[in-house]
C-alpha atoms as a PDB file:
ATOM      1  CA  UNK A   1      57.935 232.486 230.059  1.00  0.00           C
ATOM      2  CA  UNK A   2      60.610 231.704 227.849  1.00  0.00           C
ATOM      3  CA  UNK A   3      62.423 227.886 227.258  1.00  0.00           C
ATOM      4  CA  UNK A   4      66.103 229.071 228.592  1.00  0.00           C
ATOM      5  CA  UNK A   5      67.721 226.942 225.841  1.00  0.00           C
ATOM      6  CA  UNK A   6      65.638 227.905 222.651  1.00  0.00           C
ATOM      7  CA  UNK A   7      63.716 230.774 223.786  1.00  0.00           C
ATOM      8  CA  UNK A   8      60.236 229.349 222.796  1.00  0.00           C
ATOM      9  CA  UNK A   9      57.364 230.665 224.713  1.00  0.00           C
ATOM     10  CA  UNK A  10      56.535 227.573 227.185  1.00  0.00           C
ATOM     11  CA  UNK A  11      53.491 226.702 229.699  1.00  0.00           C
ATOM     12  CA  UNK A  12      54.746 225.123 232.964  1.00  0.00           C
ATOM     13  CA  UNK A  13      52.134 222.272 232.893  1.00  0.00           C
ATOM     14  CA  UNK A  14      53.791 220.561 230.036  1.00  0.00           C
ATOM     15  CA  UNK A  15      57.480 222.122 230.091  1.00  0.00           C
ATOM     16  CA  UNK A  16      60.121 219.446 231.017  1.00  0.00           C
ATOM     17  CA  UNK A  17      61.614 220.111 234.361  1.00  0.00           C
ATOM     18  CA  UNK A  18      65.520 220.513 235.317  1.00  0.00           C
ATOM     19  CA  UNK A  19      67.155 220.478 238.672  1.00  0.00           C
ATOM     20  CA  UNK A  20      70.415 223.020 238.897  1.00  0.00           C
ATOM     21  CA  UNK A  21      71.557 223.531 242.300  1.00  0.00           C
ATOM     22  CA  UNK A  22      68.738 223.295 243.999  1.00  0.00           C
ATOM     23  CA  UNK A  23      66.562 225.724 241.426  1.00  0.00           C
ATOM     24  CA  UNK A  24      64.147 224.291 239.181  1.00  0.00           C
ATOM     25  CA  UNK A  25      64.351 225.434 235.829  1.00  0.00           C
ATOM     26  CA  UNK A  26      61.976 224.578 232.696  1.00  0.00           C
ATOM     27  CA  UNK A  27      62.780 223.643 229.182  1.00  0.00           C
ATOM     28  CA  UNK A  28      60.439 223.370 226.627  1.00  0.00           C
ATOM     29  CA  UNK A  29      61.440 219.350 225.046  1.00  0.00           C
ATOM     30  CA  UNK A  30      63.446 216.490 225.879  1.00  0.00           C
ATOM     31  CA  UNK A  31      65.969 218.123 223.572  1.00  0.00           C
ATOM     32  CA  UNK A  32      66.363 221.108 225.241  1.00  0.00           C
ATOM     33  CA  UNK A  33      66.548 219.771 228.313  1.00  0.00           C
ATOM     34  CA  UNK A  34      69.625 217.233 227.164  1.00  0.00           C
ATOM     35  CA  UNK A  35      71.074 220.577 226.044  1.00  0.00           C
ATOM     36  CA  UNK A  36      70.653 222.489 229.884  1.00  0.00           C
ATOM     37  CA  UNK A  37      71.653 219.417 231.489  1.00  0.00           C
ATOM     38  CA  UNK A  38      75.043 219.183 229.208  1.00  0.00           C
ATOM     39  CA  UNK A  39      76.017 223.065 229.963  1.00  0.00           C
ATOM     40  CA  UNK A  40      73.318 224.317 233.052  1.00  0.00           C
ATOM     41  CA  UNK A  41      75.593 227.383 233.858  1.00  0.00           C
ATOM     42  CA  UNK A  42      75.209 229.003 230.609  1.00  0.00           C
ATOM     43  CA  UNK A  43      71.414 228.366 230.396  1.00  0.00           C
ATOM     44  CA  UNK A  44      70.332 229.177 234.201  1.00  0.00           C
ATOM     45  CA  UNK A  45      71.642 232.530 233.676  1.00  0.00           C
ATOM     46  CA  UNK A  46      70.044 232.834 230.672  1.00  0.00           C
ATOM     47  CA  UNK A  47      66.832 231.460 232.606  1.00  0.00           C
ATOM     48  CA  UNK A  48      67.702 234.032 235.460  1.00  0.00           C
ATOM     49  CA  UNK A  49      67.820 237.462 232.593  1.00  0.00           C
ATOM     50  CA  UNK A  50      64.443 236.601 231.296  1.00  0.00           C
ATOM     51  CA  UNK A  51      62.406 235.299 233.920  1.00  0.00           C
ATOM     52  CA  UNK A  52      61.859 235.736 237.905  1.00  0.00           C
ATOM     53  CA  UNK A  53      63.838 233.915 240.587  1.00  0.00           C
ATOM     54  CA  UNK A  54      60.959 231.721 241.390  1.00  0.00           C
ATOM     55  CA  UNK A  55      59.942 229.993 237.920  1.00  0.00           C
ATOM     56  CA  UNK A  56      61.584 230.014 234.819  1.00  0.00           C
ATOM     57  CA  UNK A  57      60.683 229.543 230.964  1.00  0.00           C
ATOM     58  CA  UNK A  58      57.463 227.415 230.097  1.00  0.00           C
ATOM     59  CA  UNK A  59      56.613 225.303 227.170  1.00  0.00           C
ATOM     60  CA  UNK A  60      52.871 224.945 225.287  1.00  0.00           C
ATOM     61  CA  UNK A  61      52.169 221.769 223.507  1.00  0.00           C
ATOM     62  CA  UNK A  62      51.354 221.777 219.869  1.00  0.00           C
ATOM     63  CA  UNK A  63      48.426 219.135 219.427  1.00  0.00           C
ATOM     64  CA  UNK A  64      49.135 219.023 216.455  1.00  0.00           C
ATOM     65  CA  UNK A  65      52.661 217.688 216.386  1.00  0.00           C
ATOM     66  CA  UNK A  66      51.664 215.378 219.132  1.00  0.00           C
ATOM     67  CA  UNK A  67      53.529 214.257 222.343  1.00  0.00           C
ATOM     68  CA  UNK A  68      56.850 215.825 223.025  1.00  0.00           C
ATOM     69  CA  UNK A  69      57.159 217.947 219.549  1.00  0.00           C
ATOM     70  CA  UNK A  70      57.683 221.693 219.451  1.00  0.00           C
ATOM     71  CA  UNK A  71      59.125 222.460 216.617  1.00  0.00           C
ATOM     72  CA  UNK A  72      61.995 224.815 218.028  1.00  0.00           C
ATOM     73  CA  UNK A  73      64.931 222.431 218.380  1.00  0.00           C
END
């Protein structure tokens, strides 16, 4: 699944999550997530065009960058 803010390929276990009436959506960094929560209408529906109704975009930790980093934001 893709983040619906940056469009990196992210892994629910570590993805940030983000309540939008009543749907859960999931951004890939504390970035993106500041950037849903600051327009969620134009990122849900981006959410809703590349992913199913049930989950949205996922985000994979780089070990090397450490806690939190991805690199796409």
């Amino acid at each position: 699944m893709k983040c619906p803010v940056c469009g990196m390929e992210i892994d629910e276990k570590s993805a940030r999550r983000v309540e939008y009436k009543g749907q859960t959506y999931f951004v890939a960094s504390d970035d993106c997530k500041r950037r849903f929560l600051m327009d969620p209408a134009k990122y849900a529906g981006k959410a809703a065009d590349s992913s199913s109704a049930s989950s949205h975009g996922h985000h994979v930790e780089d070990p090397a960058r450490g806690s939190g980093g991805h690199g796409c934001c």
